[in-house]
N, C-alpha and C. Protein backbone atom coordinates (compact mmCIF):
# COMPACT_ATOMS: atom_id res chain seq x y z
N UNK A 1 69.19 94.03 121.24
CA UNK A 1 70.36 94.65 121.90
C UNK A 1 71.65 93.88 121.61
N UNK A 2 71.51 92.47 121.22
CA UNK A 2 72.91 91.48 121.12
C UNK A 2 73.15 92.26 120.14
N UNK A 3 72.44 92.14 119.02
CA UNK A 3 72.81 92.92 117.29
C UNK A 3 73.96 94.28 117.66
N UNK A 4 73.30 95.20 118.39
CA UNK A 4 73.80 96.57 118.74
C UNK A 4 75.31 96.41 119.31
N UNK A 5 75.57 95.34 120.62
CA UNK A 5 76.42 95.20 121.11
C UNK A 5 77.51 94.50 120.00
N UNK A 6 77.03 93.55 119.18
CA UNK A 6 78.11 93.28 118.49
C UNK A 6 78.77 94.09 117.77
N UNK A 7 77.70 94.87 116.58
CA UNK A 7 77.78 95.86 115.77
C UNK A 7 78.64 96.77 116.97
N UNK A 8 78.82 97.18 117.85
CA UNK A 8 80.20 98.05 118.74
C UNK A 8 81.35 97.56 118.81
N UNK A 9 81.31 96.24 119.06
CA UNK A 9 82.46 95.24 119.12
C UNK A 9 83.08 95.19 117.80
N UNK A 10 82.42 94.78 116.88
CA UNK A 10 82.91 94.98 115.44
C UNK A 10 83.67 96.26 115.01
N UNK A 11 82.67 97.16 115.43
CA UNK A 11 83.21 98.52 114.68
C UNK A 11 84.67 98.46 115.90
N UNK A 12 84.77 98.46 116.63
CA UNK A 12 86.24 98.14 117.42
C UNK A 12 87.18 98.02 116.60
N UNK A 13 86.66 96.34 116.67
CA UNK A 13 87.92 95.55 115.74
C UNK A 13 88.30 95.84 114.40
N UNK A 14 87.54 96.71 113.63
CA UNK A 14 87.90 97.50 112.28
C UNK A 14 88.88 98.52 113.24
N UNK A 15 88.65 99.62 113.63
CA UNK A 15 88.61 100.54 114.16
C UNK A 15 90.31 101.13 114.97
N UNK A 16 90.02 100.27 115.39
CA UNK A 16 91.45 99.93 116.81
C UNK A 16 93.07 99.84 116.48
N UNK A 17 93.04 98.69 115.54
CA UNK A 17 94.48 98.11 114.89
C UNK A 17 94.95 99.64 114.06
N UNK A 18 96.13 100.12 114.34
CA UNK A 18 96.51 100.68 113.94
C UNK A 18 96.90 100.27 112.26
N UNK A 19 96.09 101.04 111.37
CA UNK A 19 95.97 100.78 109.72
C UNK A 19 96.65 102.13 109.24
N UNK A 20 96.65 102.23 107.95
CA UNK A 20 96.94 103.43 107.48
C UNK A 20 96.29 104.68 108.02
N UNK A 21 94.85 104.79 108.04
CA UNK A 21 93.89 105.29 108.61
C UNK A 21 94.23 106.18 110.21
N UNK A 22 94.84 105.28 110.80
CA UNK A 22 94.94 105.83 112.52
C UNK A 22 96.25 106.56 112.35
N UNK A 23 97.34 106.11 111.30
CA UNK A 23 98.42 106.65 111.40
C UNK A 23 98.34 107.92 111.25
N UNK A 24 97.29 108.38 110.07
CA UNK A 24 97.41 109.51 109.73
C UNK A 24 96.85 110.23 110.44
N UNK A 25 95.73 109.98 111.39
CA UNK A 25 95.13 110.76 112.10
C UNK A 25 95.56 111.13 113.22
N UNK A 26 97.03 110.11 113.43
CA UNK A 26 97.12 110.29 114.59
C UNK A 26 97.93 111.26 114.43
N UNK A 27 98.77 111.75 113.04
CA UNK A 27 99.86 112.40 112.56
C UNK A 27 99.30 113.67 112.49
N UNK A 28 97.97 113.33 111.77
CA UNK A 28 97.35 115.73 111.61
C UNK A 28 96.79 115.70 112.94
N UNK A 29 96.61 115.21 114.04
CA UNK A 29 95.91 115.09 115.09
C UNK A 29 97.04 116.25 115.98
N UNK A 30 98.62 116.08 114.97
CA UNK A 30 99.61 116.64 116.33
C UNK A 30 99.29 118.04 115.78
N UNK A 31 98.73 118.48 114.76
CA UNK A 31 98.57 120.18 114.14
C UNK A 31 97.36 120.79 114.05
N UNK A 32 95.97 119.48 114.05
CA UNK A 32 94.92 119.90 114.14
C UNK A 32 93.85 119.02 114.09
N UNK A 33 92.74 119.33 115.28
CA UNK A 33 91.90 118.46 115.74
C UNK A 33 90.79 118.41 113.85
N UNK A 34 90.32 119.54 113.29
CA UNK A 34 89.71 119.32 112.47
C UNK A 34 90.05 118.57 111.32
N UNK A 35 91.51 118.76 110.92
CA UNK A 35 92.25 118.19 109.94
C UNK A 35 91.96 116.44 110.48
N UNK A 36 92.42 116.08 111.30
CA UNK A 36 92.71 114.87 111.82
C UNK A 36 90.82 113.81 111.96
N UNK A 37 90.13 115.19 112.27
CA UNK A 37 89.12 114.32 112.27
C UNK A 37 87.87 114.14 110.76
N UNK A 38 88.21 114.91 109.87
CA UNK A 38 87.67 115.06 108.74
C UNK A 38 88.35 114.10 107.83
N UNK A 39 89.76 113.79 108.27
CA UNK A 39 90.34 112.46 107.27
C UNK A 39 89.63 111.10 107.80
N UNK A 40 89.87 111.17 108.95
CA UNK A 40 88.87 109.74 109.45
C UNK A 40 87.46 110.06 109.42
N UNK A 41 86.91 110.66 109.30
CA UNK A 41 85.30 110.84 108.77
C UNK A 41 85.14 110.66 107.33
N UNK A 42 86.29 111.13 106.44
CA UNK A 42 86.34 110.59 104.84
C UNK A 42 86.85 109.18 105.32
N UNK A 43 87.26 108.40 105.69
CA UNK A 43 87.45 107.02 105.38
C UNK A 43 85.74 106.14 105.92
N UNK A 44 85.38 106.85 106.89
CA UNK A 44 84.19 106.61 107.58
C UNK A 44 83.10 106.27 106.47
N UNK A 45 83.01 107.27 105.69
CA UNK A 45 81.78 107.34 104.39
C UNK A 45 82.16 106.75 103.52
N UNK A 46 83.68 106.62 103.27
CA UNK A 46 83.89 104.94 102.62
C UNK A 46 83.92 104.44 103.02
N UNK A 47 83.91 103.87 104.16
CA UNK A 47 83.23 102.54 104.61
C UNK A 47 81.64 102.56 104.51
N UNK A 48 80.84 103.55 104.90
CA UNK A 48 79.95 103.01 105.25
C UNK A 48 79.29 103.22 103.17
N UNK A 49 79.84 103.93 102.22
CA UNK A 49 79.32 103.97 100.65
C UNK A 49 79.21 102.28 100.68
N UNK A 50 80.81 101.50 101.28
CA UNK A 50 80.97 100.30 100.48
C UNK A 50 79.80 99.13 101.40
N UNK A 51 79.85 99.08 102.23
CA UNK A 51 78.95 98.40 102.87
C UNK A 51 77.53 98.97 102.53
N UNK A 52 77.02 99.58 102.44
CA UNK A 52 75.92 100.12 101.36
C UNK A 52 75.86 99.30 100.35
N UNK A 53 76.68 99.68 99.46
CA UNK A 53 76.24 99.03 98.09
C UNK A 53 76.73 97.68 98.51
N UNK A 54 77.85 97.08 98.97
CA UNK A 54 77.27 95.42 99.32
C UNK A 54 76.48 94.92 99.71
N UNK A 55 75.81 95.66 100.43
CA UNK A 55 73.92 94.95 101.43
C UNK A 55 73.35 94.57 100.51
N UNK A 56 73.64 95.76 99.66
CA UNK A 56 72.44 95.88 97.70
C UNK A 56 72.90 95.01 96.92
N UNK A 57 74.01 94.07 96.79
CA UNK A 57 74.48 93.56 96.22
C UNK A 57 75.02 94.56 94.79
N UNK A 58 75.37 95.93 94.51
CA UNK A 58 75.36 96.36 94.06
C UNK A 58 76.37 96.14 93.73
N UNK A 59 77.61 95.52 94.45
CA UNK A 59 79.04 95.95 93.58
C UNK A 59 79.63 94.17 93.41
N UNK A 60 78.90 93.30 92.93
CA UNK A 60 79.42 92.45 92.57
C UNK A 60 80.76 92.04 91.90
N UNK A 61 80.69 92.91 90.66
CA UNK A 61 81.91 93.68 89.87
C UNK A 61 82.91 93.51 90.62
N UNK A 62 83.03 94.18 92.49
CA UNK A 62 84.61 94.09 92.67
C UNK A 62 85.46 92.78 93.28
N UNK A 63 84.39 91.80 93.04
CA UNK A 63 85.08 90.62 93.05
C UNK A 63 86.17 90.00 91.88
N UNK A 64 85.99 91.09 91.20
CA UNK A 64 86.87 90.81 89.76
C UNK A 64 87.72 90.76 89.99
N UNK A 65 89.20 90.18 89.72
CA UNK A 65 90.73 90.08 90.18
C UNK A 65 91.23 91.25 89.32
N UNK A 66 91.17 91.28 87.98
CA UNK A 66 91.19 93.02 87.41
C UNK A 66 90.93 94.38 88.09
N UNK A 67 89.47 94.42 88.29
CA UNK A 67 89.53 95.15 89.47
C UNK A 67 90.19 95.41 90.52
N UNK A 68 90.50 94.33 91.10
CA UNK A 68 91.01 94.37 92.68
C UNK A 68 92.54 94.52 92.44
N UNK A 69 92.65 94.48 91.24
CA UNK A 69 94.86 94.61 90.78
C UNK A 69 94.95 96.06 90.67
N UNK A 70 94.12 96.29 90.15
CA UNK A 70 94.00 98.05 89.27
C UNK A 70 93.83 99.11 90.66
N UNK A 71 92.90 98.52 91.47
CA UNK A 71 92.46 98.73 92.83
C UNK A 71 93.68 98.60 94.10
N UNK A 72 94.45 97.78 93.98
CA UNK A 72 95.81 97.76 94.51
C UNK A 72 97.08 98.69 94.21
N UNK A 73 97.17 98.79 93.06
CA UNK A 73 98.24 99.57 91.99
C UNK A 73 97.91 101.26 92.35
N UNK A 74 96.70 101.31 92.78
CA UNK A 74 96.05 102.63 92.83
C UNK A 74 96.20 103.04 94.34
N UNK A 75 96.22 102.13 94.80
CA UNK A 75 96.23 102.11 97.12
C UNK A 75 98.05 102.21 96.98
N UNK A 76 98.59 101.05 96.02
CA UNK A 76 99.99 101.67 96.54
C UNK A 76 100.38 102.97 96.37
N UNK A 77 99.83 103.95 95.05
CA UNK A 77 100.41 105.00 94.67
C UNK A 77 99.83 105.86 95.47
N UNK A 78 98.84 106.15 96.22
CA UNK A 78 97.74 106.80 96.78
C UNK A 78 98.93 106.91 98.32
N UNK A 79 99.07 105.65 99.13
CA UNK A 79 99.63 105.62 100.21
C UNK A 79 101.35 106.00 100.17
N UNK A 80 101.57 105.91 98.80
CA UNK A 80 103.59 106.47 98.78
C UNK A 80 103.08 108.01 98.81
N UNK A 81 102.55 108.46 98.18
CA UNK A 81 102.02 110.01 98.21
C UNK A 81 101.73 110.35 99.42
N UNK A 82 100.90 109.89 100.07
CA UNK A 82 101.48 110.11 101.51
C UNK A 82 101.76 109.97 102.63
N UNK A 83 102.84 109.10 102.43
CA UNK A 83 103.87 109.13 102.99
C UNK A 83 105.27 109.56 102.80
N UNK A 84 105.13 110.26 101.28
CA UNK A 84 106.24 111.43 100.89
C UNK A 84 105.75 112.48 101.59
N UNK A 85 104.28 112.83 101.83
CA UNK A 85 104.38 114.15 102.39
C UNK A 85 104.17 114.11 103.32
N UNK A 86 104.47 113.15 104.39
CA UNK A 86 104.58 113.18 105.91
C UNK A 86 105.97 113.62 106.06
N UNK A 87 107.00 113.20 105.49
CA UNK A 87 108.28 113.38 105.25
C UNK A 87 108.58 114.94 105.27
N UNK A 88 107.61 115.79 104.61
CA UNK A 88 108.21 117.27 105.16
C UNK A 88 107.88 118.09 106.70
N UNK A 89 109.60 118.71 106.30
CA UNK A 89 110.09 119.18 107.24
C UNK A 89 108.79 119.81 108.67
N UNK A 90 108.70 119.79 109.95
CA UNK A 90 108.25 120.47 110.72
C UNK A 90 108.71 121.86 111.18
N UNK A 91 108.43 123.01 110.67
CA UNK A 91 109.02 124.42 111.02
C UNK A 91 108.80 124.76 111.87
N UNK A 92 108.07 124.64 112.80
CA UNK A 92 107.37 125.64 114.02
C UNK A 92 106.76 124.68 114.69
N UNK A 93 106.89 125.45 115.91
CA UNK A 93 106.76 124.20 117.51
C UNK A 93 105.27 124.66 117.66
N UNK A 94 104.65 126.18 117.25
CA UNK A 94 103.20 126.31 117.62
C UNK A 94 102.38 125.83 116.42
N UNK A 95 102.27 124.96 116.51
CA UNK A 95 101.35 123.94 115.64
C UNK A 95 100.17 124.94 115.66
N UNK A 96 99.51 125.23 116.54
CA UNK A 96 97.90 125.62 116.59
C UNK A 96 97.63 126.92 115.77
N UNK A 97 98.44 127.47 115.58
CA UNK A 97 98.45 128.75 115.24
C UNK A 97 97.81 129.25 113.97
N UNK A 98 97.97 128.29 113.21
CA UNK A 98 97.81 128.41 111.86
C UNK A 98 96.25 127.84 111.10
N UNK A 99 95.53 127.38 112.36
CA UNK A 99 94.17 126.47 111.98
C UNK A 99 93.28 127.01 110.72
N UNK A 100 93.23 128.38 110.88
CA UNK A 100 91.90 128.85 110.10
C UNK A 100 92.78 128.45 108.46
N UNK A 101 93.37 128.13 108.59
CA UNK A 101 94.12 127.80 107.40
C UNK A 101 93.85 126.53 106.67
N UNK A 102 94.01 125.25 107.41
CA UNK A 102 93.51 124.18 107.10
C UNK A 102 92.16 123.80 106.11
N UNK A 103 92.76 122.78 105.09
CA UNK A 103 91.91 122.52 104.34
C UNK A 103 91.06 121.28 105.12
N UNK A 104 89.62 121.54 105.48
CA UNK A 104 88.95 119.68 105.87
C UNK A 104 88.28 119.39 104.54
N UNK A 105 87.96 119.88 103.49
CA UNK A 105 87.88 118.94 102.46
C UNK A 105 88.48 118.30 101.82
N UNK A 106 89.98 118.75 101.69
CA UNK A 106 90.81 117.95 100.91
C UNK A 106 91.27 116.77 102.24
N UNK A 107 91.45 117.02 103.27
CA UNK A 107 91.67 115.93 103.91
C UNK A 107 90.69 114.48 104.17
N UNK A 108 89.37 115.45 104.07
CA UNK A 108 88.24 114.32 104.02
C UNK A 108 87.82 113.52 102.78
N UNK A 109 88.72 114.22 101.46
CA UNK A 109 88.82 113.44 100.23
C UNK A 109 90.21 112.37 100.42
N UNK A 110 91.14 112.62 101.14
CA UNK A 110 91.94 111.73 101.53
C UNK A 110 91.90 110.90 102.20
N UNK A 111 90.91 110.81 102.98
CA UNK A 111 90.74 109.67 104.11
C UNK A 111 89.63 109.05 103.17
N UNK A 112 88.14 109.63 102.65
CA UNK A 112 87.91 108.78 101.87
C UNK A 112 88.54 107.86 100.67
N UNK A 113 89.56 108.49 99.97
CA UNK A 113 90.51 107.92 98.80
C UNK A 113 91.30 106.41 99.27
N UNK A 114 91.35 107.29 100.68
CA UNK A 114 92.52 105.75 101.23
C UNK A 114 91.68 104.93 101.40
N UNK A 115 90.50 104.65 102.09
CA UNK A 115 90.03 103.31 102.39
C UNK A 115 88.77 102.71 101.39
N UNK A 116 88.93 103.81 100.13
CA UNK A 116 88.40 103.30 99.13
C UNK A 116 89.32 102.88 98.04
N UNK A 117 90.50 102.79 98.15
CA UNK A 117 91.53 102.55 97.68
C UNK A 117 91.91 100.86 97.99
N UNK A 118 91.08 100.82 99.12
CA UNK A 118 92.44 99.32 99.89
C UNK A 118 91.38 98.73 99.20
N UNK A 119 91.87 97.30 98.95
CA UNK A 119 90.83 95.82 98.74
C UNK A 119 90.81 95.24 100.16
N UNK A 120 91.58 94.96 100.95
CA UNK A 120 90.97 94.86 102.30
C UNK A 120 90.06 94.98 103.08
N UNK A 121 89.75 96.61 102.73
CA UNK A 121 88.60 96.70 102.64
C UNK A 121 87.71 96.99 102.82
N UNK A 122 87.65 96.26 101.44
CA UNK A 122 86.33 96.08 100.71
C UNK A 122 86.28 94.24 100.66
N UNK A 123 87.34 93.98 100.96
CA UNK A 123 87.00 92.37 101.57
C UNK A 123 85.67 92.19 103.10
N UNK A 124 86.57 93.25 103.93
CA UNK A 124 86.35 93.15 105.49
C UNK A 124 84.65 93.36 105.07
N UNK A 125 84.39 94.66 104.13
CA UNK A 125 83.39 94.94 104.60
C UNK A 125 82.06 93.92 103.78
N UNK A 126 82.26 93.19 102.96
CA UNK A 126 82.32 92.04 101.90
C UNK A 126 81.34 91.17 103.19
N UNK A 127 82.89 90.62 103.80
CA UNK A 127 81.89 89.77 105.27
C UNK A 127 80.70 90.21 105.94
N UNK A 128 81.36 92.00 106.27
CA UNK A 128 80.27 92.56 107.26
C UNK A 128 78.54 92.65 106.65
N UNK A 129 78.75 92.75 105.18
CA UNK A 129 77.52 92.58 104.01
C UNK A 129 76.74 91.59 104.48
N UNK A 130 77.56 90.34 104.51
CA UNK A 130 77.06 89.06 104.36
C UNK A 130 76.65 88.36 105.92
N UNK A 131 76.98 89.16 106.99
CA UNK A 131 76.71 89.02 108.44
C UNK A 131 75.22 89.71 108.63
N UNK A 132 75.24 91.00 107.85
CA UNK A 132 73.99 91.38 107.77
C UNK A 132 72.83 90.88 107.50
N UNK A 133 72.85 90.19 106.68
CA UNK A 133 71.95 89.36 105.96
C UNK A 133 71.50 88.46 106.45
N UNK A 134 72.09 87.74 107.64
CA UNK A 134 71.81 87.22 108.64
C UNK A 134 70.98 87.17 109.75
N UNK A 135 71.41 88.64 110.41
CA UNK A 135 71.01 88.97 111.53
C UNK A 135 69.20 89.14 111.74
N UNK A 136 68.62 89.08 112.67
CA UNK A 136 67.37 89.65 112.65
C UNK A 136 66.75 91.40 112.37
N UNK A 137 67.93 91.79 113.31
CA UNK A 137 67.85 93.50 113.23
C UNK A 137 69.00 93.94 112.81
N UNK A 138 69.12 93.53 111.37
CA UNK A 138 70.74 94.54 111.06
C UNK A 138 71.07 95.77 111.03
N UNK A 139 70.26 96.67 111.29
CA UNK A 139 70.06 97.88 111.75
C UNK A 139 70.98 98.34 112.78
N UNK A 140 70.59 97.73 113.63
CA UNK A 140 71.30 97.56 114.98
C UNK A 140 72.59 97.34 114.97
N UNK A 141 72.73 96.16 114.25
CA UNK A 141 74.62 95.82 114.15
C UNK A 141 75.09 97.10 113.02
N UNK A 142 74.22 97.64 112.14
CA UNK A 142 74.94 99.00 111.79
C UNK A 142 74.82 99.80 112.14
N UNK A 143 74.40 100.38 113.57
CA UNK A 143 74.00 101.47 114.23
C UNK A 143 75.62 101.17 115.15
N UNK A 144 75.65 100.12 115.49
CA UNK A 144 76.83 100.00 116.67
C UNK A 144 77.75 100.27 116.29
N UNK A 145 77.92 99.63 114.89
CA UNK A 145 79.17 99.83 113.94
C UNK A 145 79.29 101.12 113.98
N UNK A 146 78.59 101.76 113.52
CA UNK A 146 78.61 103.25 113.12
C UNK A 146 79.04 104.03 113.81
N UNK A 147 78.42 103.74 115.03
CA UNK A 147 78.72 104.70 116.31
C UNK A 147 80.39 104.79 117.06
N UNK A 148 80.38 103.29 117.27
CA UNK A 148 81.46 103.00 117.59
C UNK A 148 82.99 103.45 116.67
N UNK A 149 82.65 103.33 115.51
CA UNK A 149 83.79 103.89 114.84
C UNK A 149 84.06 105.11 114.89
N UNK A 150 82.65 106.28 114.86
CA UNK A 150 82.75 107.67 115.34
C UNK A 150 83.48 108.19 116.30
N UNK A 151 82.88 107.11 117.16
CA UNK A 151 83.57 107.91 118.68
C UNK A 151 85.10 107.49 118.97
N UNK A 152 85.91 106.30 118.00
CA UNK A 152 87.63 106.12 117.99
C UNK A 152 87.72 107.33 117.19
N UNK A 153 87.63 107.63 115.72
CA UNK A 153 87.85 108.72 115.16
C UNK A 153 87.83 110.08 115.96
N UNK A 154 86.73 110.12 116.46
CA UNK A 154 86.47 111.61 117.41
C UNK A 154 87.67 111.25 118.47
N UNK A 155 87.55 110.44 119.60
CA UNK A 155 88.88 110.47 120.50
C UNK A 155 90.18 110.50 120.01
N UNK A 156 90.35 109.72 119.40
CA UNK A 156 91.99 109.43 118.84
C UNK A 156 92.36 111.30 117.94
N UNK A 157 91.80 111.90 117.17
CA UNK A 157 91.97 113.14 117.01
C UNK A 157 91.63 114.25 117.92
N UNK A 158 90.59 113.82 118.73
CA UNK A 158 90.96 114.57 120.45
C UNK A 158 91.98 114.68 121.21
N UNK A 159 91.89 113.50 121.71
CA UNK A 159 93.12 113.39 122.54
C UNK A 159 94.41 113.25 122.04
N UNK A 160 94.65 113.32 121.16
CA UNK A 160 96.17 113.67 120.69
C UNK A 160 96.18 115.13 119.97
N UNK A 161 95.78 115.37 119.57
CA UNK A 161 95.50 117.39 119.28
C UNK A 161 95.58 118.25 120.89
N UNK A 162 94.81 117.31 121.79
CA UNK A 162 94.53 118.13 123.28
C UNK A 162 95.97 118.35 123.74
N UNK A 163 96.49 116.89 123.94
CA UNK A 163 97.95 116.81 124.42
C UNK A 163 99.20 117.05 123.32
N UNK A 164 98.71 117.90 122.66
CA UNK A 164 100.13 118.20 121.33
C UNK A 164 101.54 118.95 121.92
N UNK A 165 101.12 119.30 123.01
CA UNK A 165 102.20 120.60 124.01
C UNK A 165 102.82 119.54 124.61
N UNK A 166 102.63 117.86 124.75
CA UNK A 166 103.85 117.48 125.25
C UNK A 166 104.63 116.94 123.96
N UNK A 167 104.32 117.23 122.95
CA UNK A 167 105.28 116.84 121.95
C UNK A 167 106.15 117.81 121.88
N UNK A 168 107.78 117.92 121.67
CA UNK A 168 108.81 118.86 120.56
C UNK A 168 108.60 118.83 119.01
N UNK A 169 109.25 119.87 118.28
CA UNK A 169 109.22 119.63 117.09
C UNK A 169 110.22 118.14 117.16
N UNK A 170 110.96 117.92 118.03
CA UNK A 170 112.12 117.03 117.19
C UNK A 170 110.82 115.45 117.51
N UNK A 171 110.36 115.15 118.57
CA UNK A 171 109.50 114.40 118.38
C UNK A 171 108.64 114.33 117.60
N UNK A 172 107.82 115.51 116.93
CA UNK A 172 106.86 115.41 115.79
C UNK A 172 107.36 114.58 114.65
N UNK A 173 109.32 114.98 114.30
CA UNK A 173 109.87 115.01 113.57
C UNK A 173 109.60 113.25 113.27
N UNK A 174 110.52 112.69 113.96
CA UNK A 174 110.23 111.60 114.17
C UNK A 174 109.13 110.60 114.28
N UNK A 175 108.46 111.25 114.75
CA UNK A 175 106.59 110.53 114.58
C UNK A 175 106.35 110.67 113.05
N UNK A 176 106.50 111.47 112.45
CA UNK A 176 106.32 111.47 111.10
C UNK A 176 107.21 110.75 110.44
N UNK A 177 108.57 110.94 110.57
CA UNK A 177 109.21 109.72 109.60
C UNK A 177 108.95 108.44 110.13
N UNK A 178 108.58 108.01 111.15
CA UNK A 178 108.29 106.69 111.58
C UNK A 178 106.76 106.19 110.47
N UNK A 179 106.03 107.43 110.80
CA UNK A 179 104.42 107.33 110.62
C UNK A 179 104.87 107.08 108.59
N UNK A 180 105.40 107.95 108.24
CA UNK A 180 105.61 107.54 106.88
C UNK A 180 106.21 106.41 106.15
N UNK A 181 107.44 106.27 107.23
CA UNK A 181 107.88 104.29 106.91
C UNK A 181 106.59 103.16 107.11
N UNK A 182 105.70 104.09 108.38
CA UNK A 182 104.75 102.67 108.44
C UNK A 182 103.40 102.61 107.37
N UNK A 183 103.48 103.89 106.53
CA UNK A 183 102.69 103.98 105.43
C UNK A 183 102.96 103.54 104.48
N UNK A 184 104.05 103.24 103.95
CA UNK A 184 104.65 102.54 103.03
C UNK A 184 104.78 101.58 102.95
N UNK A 185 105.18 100.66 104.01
CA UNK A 185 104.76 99.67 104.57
C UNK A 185 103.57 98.81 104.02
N UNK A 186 102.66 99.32 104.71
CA UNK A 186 101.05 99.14 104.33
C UNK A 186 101.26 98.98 102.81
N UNK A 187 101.70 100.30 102.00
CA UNK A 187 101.69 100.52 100.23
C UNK A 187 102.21 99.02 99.62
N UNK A 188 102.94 99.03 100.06
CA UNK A 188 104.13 97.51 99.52
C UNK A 188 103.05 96.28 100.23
N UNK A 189 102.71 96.21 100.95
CA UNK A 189 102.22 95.08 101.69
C UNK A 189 100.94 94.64 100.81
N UNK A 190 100.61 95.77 100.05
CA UNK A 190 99.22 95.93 99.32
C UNK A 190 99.40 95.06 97.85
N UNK A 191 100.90 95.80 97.97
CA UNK A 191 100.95 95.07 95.81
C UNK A 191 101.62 93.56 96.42
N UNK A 192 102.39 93.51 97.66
CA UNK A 192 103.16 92.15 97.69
C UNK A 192 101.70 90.61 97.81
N UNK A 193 100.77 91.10 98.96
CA UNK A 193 99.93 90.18 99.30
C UNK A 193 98.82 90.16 97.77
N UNK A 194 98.60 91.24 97.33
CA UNK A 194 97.44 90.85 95.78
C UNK A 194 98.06 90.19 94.78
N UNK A 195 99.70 90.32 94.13
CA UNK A 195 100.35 89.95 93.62
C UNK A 195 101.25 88.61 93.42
N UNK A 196 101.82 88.24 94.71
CA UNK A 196 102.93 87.62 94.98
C UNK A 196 102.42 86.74 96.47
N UNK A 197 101.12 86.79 96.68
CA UNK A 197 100.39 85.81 97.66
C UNK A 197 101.42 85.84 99.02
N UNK A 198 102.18 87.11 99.44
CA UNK A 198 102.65 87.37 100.18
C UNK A 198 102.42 87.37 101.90
């Protein structure tokens, strides 16, 4: 049961800190619960592909500094993209209206892209590999993990889709150019810290 409880605690502390990841969900979360939760379910299965093949020792390879530059260069261009298209305009105050419309595969290829994109990580999850290996029942610490990250993804695109009627467009407006400065952010922070030991 310790294994389980940590593995919850962990998946938290991935989970919680507002990353690229929460921004965005928290951003399609204001137009649609499926959109919002199919991008954080694609970052979800990249996490859990990369921690996979690290248990296996399978991806040795991305300890390569080549890799991990090419792998950076690719997260910045990935995260300016979007955060250019958070930047367009909001037309209409009834957000809901339009659902059957929504793409969840292309969003769930975006949430996977982004956090298979970062070297971060694939650092973070690097450790979480090597914690495994440890434990008696690592099962357990990836059952908690697992779970626990589900159920921030599932709430955080709940409860902000539920309560979208106390937003205005002019607040959406703003949540998005904020949400897109803080994506960019992240983009630059990516080539400054791999590059320039920032």
């Amino acid at each position: 049961m310790n294994d389980l409880f940590d593995g919850i605690l962990l998946g938290l502390g991935v989970c919680v800190p507002f990353g690229p990841v929460n921004i965005l969900i928290l951003s399609y979360a204001l137009k649609s619960f499926k959109n919002a939760f199919s991008l954080g379910f694609g970052a979800f299965v990249a996490d859990l592909l990369y921690l996979s093949l690290l248990s296996f020792s399978v991806l040795e390879f991305i300890k390569n500094d080549l890799f991990l530059n090419i792998l950076s260069i690719f997260g910045f261009i990935f995260l300016s993209y979007l955060a250019f298209l958070m930047l367009k305009p909001v037309k209409d105050i009834n957000l809901h209206k339009n659902l059957e419309n929504t793409n969840i595969f292309s969003n769930f290829i975006k949430g996977f892209l982004l956090n298979l994109a970062n070297p971060y990580v694939i650092t973070f999850w690097l450790s979480v590999a090597t914690m495994l290996s440890t434990k008696q029942n690592p099962i357990y610490l990836f059952l908690g993990l697992s779970v626990s990250i589900l159920i921030w993804i599932f709430s955080l695109s709940f409860f902000v889709y539920k309560y979208t009627n106390l937003f205005s467009v002019k607040v959406l407006k703003i949540i998005n150019i904020i949400s897109a400065f803080i994506l960019e952010y992240f983009a630059i922070m990516l080539v400054l810290r791999r590059f320039y030991d920032f």
